[in-house]
PDB file of N, CA and C in Angstrom:
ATOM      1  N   UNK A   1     -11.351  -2.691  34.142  1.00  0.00           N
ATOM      2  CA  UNK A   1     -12.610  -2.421  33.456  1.00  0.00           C
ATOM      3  C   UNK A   1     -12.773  -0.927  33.181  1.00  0.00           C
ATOM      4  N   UNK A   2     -12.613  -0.244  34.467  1.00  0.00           N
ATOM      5  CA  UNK A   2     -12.780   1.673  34.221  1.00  0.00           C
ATOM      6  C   UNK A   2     -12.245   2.156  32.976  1.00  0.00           C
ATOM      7  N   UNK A   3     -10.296   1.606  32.827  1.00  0.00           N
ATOM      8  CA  UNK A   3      -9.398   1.988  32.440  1.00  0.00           C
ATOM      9  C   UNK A   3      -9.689   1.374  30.504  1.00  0.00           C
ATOM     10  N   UNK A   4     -10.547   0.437  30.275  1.00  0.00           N
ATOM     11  CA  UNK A   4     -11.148   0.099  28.597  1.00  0.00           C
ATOM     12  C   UNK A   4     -12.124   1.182  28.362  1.00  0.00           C
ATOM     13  N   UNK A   5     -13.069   1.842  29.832  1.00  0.00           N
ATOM     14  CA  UNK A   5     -14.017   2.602  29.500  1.00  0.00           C
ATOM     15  C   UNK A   5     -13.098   3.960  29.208  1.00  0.00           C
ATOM     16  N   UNK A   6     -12.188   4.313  29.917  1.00  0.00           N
ATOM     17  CA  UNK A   6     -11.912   5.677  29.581  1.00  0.00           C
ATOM     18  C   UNK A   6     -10.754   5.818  28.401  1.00  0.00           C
ATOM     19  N   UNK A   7     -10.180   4.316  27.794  1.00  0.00           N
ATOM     20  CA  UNK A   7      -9.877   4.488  26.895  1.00  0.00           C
ATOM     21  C   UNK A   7     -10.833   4.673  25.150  1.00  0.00           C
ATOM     22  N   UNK A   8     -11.751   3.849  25.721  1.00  0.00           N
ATOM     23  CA  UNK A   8     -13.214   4.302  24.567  1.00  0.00           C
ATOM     24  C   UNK A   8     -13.697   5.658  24.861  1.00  0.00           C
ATOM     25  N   UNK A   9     -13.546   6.367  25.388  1.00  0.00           N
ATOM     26  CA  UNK A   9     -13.877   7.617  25.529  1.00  0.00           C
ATOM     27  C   UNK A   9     -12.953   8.510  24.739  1.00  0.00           C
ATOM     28  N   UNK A  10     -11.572   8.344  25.175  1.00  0.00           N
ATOM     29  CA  UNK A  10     -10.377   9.220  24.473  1.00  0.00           C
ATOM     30  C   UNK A  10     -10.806   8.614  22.985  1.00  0.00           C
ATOM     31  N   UNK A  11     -10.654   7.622  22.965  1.00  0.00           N
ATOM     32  CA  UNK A  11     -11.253   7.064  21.296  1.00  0.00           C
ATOM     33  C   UNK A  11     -12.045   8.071  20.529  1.00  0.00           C
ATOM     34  N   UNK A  12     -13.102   7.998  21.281  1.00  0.00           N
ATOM     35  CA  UNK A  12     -14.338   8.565  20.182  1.00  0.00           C
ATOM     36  C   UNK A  12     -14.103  10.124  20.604  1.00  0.00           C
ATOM     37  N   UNK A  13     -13.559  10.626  21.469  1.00  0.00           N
ATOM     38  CA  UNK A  13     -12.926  12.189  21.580  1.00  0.00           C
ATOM     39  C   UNK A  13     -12.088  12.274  20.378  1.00  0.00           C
ATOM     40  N   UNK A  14     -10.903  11.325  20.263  1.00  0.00           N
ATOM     41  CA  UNK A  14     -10.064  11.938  19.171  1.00  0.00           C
ATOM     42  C   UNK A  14     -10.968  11.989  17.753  1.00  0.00           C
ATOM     43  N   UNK A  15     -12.101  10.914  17.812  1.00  0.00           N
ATOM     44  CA  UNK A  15     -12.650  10.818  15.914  1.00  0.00           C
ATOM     45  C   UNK A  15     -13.425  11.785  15.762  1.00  0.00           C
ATOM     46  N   UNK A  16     -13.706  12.673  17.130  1.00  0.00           N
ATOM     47  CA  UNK A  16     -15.308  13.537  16.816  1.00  0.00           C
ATOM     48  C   UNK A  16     -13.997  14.650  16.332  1.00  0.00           C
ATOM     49  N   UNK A  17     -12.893  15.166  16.891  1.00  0.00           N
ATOM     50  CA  UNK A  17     -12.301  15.907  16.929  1.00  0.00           C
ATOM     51  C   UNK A  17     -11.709  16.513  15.637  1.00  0.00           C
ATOM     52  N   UNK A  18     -11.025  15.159  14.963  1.00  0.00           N
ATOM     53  CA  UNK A  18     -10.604  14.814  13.959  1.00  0.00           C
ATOM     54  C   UNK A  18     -11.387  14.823  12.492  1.00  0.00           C
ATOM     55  N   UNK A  19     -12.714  14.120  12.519  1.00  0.00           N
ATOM     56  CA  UNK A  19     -13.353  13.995  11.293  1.00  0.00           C
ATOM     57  C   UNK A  19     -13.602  14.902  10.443  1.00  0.00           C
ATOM     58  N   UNK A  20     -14.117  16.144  10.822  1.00  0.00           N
ATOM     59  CA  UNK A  20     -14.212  17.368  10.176  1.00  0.00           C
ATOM     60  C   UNK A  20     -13.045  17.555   9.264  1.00  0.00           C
ATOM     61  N   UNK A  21     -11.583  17.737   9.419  1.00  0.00           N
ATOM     62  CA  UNK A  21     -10.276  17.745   8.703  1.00  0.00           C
ATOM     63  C   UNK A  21      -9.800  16.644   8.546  1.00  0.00           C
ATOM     64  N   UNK A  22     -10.308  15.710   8.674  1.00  0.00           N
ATOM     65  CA  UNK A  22     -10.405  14.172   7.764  1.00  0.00           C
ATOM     66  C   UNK A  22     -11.177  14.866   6.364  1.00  0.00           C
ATOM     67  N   UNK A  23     -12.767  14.916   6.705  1.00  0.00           N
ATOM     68  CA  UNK A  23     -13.257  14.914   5.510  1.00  0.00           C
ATOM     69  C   UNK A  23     -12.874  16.032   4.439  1.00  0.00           C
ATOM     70  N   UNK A  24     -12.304  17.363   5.185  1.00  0.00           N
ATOM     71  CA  UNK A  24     -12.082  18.401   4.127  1.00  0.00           C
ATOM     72  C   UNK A  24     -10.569  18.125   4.079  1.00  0.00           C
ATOM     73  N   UNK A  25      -9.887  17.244   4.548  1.00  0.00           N
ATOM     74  CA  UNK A  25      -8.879  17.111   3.597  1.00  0.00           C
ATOM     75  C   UNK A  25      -9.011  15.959   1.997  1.00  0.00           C
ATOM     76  N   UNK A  26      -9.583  14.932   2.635  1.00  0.00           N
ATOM     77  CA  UNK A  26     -10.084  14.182   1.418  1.00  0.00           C
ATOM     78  C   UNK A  26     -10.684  14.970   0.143  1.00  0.00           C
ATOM     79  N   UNK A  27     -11.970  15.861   0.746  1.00  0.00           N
ATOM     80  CA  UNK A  27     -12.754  16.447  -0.359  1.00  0.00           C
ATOM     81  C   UNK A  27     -11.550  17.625  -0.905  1.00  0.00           C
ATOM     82  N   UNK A  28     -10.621  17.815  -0.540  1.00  0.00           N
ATOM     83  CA  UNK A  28      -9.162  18.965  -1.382  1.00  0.00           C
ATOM     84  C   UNK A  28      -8.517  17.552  -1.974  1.00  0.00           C
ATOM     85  N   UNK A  29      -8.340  17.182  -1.820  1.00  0.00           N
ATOM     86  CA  UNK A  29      -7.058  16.705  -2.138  1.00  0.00           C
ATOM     87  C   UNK A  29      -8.039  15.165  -3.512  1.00  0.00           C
ATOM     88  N   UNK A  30      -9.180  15.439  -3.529  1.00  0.00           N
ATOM     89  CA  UNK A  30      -9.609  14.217  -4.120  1.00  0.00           C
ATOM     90  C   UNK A  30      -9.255  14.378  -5.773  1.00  0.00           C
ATOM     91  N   UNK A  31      -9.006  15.176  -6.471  1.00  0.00           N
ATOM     92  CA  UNK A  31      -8.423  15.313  -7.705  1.00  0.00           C
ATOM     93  C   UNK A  31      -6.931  15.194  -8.091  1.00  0.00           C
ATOM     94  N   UNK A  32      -6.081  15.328  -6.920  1.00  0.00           N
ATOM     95  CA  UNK A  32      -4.954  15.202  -7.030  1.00  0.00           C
ATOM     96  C   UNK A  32      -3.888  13.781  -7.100  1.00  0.00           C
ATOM     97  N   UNK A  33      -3.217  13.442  -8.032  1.00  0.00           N
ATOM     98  CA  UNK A  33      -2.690  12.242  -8.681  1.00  0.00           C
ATOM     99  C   UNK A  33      -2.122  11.733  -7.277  1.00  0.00           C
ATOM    100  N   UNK A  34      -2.076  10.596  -7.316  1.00  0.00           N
ATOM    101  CA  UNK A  34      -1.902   9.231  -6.040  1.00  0.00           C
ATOM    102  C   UNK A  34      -0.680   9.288  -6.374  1.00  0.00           C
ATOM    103  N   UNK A  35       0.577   8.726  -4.822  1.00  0.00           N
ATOM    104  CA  UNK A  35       1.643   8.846  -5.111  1.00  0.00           C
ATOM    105  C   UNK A  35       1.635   7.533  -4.959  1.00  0.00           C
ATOM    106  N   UNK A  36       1.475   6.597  -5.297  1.00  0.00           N
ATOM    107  CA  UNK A  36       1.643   4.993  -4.806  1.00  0.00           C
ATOM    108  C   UNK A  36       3.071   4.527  -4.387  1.00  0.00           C
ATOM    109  N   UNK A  37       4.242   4.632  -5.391  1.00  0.00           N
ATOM    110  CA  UNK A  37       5.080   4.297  -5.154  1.00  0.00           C
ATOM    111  C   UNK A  37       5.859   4.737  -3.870  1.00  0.00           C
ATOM    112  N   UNK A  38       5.665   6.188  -3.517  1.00  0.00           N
ATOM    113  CA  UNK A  38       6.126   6.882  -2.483  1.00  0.00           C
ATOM    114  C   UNK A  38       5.767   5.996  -1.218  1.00  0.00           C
ATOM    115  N   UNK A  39       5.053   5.569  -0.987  1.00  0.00           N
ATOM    116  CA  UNK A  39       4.536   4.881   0.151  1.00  0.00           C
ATOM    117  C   UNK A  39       5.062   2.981   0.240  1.00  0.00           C
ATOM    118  N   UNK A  40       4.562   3.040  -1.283  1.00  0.00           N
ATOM    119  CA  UNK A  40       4.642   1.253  -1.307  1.00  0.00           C
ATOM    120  C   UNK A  40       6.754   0.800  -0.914  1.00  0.00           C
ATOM    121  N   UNK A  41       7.354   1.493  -1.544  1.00  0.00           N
ATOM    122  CA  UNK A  41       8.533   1.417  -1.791  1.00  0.00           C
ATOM    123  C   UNK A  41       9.303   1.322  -0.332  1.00  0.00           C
ATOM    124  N   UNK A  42       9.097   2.045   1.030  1.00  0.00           N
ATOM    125  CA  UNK A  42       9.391   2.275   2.162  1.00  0.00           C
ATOM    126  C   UNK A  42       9.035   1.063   2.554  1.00  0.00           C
ATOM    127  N   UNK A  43       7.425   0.854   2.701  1.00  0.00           N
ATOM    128  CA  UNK A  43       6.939  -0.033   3.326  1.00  0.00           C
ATOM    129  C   UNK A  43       7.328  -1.813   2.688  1.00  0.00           C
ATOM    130  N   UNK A  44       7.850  -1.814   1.549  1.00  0.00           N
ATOM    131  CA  UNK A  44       8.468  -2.567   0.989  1.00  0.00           C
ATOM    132  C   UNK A  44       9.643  -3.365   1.686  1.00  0.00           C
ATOM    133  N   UNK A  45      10.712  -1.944   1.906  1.00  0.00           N
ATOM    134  CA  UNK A  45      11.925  -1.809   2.074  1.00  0.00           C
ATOM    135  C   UNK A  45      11.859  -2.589   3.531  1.00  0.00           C
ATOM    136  N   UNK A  46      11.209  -1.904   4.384  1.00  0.00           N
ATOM    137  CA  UNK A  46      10.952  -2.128   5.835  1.00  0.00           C
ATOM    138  C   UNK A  46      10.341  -4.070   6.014  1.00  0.00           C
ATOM    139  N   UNK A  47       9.392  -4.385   5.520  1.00  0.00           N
ATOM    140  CA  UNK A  47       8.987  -5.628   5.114  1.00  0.00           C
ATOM    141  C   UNK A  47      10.124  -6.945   4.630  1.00  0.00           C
ATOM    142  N   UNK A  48      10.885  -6.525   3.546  1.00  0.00           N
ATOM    143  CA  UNK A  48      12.206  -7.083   3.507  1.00  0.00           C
ATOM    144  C   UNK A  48      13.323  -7.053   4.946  1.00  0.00           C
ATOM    145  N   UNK A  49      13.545  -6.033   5.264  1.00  0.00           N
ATOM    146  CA  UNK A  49      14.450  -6.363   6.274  1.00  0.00           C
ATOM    147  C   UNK A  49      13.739  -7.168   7.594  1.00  0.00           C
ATOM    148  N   UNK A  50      12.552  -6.957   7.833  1.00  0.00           N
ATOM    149  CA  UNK A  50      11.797  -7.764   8.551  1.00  0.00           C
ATOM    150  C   UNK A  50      12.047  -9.329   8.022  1.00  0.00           C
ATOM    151  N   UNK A  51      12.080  -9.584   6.961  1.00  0.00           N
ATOM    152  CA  UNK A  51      12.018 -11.120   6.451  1.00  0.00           C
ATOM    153  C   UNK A  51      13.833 -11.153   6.939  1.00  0.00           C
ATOM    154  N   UNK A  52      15.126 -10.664   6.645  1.00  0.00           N
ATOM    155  CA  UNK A  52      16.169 -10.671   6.176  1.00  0.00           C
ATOM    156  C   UNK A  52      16.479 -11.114   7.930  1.00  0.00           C
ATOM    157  N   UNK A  53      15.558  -9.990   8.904  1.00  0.00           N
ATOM    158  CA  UNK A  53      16.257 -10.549  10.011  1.00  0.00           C
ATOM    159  C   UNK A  53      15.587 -11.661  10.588  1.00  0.00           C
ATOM    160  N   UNK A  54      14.950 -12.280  10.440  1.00  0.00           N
ATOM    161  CA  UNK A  54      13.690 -13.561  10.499  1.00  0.00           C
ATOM    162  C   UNK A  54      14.765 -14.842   9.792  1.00  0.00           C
ATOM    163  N   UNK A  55      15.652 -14.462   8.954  1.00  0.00           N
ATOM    164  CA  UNK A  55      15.959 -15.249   8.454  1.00  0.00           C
ATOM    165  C   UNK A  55      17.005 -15.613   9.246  1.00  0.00           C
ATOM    166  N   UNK A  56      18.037 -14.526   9.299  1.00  0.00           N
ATOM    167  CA  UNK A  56      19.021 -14.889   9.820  1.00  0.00           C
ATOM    168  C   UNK A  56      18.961 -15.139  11.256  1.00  0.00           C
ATOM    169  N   UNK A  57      18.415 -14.599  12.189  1.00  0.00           N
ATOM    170  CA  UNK A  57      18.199 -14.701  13.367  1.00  0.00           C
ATOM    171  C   UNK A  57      17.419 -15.818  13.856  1.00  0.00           C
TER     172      UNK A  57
END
């Protein structure tokens, strides 16, 4: 029980910590063109071999 409480603690430590350069990175970077493919293409790649060894295995 302690050990859920002091993990909700580190929790909301890391978001108070964090949010500030969450939001001023969003508000920089909000004009700048989306890389979609850069991301989708990996996570693609990774997803397939997940199926490939599902299959064979």
């Amino acid at each position: 029980m302690w050990e859920n409480m002091v993990l909700g603690v580190i929790v909301l430590g890391v978001l108070f910590l964090f949010t500030p350069n969450i939001k001023s990175s969003m508000r920089r970077n909000r004009d700048v063109p989306s890389d979609w493919m850069a991301a989708i293409l990996p996570i693609g790649l990774v997803v397939l071999f997940v199926v490939f060894l599902l299959v064979v295995g």
